[in-house]
Protein backbone atom coordinates (compact mmCIF):
# COMPACT_ATOMS: atom_id res chain seq x y z
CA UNK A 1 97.25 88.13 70.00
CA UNK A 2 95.89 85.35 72.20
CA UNK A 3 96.47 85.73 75.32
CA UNK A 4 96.32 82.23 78.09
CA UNK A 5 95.55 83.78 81.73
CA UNK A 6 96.55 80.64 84.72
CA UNK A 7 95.95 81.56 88.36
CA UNK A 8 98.82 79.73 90.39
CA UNK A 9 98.53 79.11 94.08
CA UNK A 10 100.21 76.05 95.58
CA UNK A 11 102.13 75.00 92.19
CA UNK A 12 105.45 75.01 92.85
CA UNK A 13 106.20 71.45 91.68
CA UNK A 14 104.07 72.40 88.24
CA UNK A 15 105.96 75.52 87.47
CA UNK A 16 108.52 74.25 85.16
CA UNK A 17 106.37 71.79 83.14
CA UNK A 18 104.08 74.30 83.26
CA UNK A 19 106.13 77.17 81.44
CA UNK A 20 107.63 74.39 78.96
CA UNK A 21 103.88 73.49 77.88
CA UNK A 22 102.99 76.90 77.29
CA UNK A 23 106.78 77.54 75.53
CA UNK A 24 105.37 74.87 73.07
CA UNK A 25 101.83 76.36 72.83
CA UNK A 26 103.47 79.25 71.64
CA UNK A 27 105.65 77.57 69.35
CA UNK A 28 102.50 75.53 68.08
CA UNK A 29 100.89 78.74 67.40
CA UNK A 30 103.85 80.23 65.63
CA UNK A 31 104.13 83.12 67.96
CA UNK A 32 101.64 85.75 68.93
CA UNK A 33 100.70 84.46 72.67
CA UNK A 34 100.83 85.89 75.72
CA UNK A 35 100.45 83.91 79.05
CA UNK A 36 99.22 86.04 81.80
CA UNK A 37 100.07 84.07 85.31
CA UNK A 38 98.19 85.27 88.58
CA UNK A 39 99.86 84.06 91.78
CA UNK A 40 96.81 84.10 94.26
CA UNK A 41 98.94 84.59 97.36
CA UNK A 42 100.43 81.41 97.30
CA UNK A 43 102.52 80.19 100.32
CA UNK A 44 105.19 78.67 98.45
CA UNK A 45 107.91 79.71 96.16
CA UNK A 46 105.67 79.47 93.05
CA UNK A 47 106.18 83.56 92.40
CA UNK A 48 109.88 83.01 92.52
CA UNK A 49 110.11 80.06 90.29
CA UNK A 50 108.28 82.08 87.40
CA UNK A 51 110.30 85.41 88.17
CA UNK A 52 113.01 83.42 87.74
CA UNK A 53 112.37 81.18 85.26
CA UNK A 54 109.86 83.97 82.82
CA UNK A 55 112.98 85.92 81.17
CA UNK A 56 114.78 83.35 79.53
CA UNK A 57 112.04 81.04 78.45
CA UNK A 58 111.29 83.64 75.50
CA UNK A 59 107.45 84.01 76.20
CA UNK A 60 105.82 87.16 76.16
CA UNK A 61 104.15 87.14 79.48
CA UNK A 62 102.94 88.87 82.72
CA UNK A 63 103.27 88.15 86.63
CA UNK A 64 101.13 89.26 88.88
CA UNK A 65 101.06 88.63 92.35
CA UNK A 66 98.16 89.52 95.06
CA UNK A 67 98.93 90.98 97.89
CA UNK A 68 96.94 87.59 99.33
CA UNK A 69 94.58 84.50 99.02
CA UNK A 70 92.16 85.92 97.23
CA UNK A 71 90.51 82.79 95.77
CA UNK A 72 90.93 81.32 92.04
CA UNK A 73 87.83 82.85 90.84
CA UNK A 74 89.60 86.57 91.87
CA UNK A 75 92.87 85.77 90.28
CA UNK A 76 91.44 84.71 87.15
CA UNK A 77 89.47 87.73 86.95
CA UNK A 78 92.89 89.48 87.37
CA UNK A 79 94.60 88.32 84.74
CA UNK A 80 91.69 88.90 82.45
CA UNK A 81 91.65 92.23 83.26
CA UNK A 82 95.74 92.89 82.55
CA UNK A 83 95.59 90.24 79.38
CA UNK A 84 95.82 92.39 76.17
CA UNK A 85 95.34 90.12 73.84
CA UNK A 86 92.19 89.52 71.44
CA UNK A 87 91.13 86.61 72.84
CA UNK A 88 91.34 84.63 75.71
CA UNK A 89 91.64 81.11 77.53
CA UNK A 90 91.27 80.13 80.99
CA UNK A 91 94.13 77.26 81.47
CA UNK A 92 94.96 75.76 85.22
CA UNK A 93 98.02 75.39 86.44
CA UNK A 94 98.38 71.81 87.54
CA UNK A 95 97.90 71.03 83.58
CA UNK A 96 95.14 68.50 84.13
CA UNK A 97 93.59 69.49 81.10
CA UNK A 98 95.27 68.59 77.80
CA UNK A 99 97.56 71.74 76.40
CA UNK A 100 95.59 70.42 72.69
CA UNK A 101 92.21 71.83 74.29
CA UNK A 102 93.40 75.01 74.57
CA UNK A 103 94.83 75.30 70.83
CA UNK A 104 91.28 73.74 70.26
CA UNK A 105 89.35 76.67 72.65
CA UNK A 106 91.37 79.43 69.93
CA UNK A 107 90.26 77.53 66.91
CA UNK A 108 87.00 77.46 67.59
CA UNK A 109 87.17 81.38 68.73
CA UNK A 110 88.50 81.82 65.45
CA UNK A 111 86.11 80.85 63.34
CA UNK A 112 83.56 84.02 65.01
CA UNK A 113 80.74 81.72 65.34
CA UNK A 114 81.03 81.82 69.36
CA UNK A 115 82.01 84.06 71.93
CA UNK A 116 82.37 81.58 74.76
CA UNK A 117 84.05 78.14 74.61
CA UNK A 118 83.90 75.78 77.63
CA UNK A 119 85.55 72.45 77.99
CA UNK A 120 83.33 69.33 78.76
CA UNK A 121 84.67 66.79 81.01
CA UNK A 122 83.44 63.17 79.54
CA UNK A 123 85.81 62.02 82.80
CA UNK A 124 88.47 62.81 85.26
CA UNK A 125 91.58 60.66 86.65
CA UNK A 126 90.63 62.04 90.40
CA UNK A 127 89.95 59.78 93.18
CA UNK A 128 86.80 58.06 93.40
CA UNK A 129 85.19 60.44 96.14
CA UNK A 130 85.94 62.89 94.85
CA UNK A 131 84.38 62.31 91.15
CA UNK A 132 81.70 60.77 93.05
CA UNK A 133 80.73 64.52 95.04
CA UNK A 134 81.69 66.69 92.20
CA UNK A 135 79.47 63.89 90.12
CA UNK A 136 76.11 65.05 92.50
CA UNK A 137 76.97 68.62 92.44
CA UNK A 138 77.30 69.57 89.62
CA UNK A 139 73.73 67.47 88.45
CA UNK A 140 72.38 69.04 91.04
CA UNK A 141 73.45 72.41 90.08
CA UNK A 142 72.14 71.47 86.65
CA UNK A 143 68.64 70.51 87.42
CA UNK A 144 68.02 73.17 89.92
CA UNK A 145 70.32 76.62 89.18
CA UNK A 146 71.79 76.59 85.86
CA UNK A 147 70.38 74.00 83.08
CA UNK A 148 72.83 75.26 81.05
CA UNK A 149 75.96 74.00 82.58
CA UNK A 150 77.42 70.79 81.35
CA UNK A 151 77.19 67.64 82.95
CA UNK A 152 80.52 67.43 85.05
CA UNK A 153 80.80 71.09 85.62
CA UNK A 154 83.19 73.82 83.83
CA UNK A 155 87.32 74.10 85.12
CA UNK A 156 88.32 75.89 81.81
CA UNK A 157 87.33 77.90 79.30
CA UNK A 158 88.04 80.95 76.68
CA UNK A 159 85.74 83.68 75.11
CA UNK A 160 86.41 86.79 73.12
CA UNK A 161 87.15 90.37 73.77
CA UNK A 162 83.72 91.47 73.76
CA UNK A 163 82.36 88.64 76.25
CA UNK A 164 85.90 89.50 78.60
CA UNK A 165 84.83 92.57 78.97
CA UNK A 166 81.48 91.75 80.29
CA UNK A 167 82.75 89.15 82.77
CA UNK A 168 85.68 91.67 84.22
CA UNK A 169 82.81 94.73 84.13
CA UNK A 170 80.85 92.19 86.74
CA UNK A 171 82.61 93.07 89.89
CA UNK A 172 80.04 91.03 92.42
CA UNK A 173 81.53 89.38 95.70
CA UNK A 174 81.37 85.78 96.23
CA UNK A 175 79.88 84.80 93.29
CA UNK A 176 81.25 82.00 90.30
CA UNK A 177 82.32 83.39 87.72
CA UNK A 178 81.54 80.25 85.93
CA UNK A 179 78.33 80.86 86.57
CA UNK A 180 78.55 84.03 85.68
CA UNK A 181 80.02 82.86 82.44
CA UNK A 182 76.62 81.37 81.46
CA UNK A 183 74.58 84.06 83.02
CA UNK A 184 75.67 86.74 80.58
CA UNK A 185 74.64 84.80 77.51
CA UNK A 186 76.25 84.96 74.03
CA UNK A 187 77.34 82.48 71.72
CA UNK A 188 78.12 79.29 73.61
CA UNK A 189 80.39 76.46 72.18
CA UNK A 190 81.72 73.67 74.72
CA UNK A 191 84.47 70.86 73.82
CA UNK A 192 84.79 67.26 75.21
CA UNK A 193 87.99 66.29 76.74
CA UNK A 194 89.35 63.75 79.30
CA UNK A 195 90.64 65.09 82.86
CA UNK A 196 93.99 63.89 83.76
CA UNK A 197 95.79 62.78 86.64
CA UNK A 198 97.76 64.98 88.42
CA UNK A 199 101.55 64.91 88.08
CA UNK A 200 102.84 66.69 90.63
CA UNK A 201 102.20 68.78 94.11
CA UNK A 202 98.77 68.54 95.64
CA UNK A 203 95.16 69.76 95.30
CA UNK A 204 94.76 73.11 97.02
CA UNK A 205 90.94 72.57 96.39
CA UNK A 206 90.28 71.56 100.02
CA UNK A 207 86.58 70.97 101.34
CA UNK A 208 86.48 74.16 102.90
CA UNK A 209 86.66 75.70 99.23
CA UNK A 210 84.29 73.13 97.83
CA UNK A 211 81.27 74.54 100.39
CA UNK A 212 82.64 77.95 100.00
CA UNK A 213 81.85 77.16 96.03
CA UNK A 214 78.69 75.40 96.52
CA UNK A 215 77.22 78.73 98.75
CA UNK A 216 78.45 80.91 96.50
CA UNK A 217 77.74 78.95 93.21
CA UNK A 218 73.71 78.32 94.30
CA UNK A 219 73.03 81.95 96.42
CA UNK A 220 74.35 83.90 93.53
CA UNK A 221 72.47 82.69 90.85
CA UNK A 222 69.21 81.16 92.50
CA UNK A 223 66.16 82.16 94.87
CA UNK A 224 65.76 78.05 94.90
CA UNK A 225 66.64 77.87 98.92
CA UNK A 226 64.17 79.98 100.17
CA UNK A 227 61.80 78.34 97.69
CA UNK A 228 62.76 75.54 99.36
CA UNK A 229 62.59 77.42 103.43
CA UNK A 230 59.08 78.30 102.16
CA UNK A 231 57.80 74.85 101.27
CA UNK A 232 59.10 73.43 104.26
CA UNK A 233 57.69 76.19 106.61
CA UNK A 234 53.99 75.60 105.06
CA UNK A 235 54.17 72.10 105.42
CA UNK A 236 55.35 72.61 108.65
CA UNK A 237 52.36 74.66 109.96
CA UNK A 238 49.65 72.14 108.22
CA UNK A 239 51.40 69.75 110.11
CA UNK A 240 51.44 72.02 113.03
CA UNK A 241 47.57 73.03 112.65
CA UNK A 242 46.73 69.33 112.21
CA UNK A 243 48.55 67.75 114.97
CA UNK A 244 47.35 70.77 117.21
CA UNK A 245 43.63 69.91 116.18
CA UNK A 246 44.19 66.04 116.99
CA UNK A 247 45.71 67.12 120.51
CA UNK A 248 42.73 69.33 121.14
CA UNK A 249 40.31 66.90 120.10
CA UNK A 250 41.66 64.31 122.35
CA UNK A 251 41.48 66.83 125.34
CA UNK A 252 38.04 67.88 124.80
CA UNK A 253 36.94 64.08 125.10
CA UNK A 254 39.25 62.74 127.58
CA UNK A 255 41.80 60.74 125.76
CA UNK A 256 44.46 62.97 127.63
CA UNK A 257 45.26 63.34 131.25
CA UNK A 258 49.03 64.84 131.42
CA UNK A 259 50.10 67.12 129.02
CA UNK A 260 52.39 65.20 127.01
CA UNK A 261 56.07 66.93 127.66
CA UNK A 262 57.72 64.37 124.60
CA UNK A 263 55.40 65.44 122.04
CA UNK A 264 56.08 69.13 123.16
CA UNK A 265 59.36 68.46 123.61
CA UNK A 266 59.82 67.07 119.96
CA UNK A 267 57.97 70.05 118.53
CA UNK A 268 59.83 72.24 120.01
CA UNK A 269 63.52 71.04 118.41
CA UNK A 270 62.13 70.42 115.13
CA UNK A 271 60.53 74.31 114.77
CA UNK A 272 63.40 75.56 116.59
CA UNK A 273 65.94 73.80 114.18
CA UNK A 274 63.83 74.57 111.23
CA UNK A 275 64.07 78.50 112.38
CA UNK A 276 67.50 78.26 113.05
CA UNK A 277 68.09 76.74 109.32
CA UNK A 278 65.71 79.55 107.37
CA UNK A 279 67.61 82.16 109.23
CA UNK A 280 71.12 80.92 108.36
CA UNK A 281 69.83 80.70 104.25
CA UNK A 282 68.42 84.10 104.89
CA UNK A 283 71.16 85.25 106.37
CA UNK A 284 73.70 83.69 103.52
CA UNK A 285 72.01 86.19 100.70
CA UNK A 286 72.20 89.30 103.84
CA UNK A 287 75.28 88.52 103.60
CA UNK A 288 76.54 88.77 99.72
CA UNK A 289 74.44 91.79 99.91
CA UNK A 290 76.51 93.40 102.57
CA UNK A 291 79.61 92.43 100.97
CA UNK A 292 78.58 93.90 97.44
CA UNK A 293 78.00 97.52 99.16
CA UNK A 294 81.05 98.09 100.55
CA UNK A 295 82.59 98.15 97.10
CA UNK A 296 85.78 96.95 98.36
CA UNK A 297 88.20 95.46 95.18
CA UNK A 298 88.11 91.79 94.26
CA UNK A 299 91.62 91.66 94.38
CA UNK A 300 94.51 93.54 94.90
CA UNK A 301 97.52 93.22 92.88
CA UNK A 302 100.85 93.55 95.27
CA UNK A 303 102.83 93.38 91.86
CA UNK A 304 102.88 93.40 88.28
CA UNK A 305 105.86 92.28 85.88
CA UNK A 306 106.00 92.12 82.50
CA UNK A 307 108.20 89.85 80.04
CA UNK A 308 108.85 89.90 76.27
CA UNK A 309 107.07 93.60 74.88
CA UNK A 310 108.37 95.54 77.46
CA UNK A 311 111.04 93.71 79.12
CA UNK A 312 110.42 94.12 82.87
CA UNK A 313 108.06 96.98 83.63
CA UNK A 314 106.88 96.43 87.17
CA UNK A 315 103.59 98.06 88.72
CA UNK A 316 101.11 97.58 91.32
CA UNK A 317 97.01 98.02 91.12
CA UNK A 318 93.82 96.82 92.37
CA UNK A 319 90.23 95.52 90.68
């Protein structure tokens, strides 16, 4: 069985399309799928549109809902861990990528030459701004965290039973589980498709969530900014050492009378902001430390309904 796990938060206007497209993903596949949807707290009425609209469009499906805004990266983790199928795809719910890259994510599975299969973005119909950022991101995040990670960054992918396990077994706070995706290895495949416009409702991917990403995304998997903190800080005391041994050389022979308060002055705010900038990077991986050792759940699941096997069974858990 293959089983197509969509977080949902903010989707309201998608919700019908949405259960139509994967009514004829199912139909495409001649049966056997299972679509596992994850409503991440969402605000709106997007739970009761699927509770109401799951039992009579014939899919065999799940509906979880979290107790709150846990974040996209939670809920799909979520429905990984309550998909039973055999293999699995990541699909969004706004349905910007093409429903045909998902039939083409299980082909590839298929064959059992890879374990992982990531879509490529070769563009995107988002505003200009907004391909422009994610544009310098994501080569940033190339050249400097991950190498691995296509050009354009990763919104959906699949993998197998074997490399599911591994990513739901992973239980770290604010991480990416994209990146973890390419930290635990296996047998990579990625697929090029175009992004399309949205449809309907808005982006729920606010610029709060985009630095929220970027922290987590670069701390998690990368030492690189207190490389960077430690660069700066030796450059800054050779700098400090010279200009020092200048202002004492002018002393000893005259050159100076008064002190000079700007020169202190600007000293002063540039080590003081540098120290205030190390300690906040510092602080960042403090931080996800702290958070990992309480060993509090990524999510918690408020409620769990199932359609199609076994006709409404409702439960609650955590993970």
């Amino acid at each position: 069985m293959r089983s197509i796990v969509i977080p949902v938060y903010r989707n309201a206007a998608n919700v019908e399309a949405l259960v139509d497209t994967l009514v004829a993903l199912d139909r495409d596949f001649g049966g056997g799928t299972e679509a596992v949807f994850v409503v991440d707290g969402s605000p709106d009425d997007s739970y009761l549109r699927l509770r109401s609209l799951l039992p009579a469009s014939g899919l065999e499906a799940q509906l979880l809902l979290l107790s709150r805004n846990f974040g996209s990266f939670s809920a799909i983790r979520a429905g990984l861990a309550a998909a039973r199928g055999d293999s699995f795809a990541v699909m969004a719910a706004d349905q910007q990528e093409p429903p045909e890259l998902i039939e083409s994510f299980f082909e590839v599975l298929g064959s059992g030459e890879y374990d992982v299969v990531v879509g490529r973005r070769r563009g995107r119909g988002d505003p200009l701004p907004g391909r422009l950022l994610s544009s310098a991101f994501w080569a940033l995040y190339r050249r400097f965290v991950q190498p691995e990670v296509p050009l354009g960054g990763v919104d959906v992918f699949a993998l197998n039973r074997r490399a599911r396990d591994q990513i739901v077994e992973l239980r770290e706070h604010n991480s990416s589980i994209v990146g973890l995706l390419f930290w635990i290895g296996f047998r990579r495949a990625e697929i090029p498709y175009q992004r399309r416009a949205r449809t309907a409702g808005k982006s729920a991917w606010t610029l709060k969530k985009r630095t929220a990403y970027l922290m987590d995304s670069v701390f998690s998997f990368s030492d690189l900014p207190i490389k960077v903190l430690f660069r700066i800080g030796v450059l800054g005391l050779l700098f400090s050492l010279g200009f020092g041994a200048l202002v004492l050389g002018a002393r000893l022979f005259g050159l100076i009378g008064v002190p000079g308060y700007a020169a202190t002055v600007l000293l002063v705010t540039f080590f003081g902001a540098l120290n205030c900038f190390g300690l906040g990077i510092i602080g960042g991986y403090i931080w996800r430390t702290f958070e990992n050792t309480k060993g509090r759940p990524n999510y918690i699941v408020a409620s769990h309904v199932t359609f199609g096997r076994d006709e409404e069974g409702d439960g609650h858990g955590h993970g």
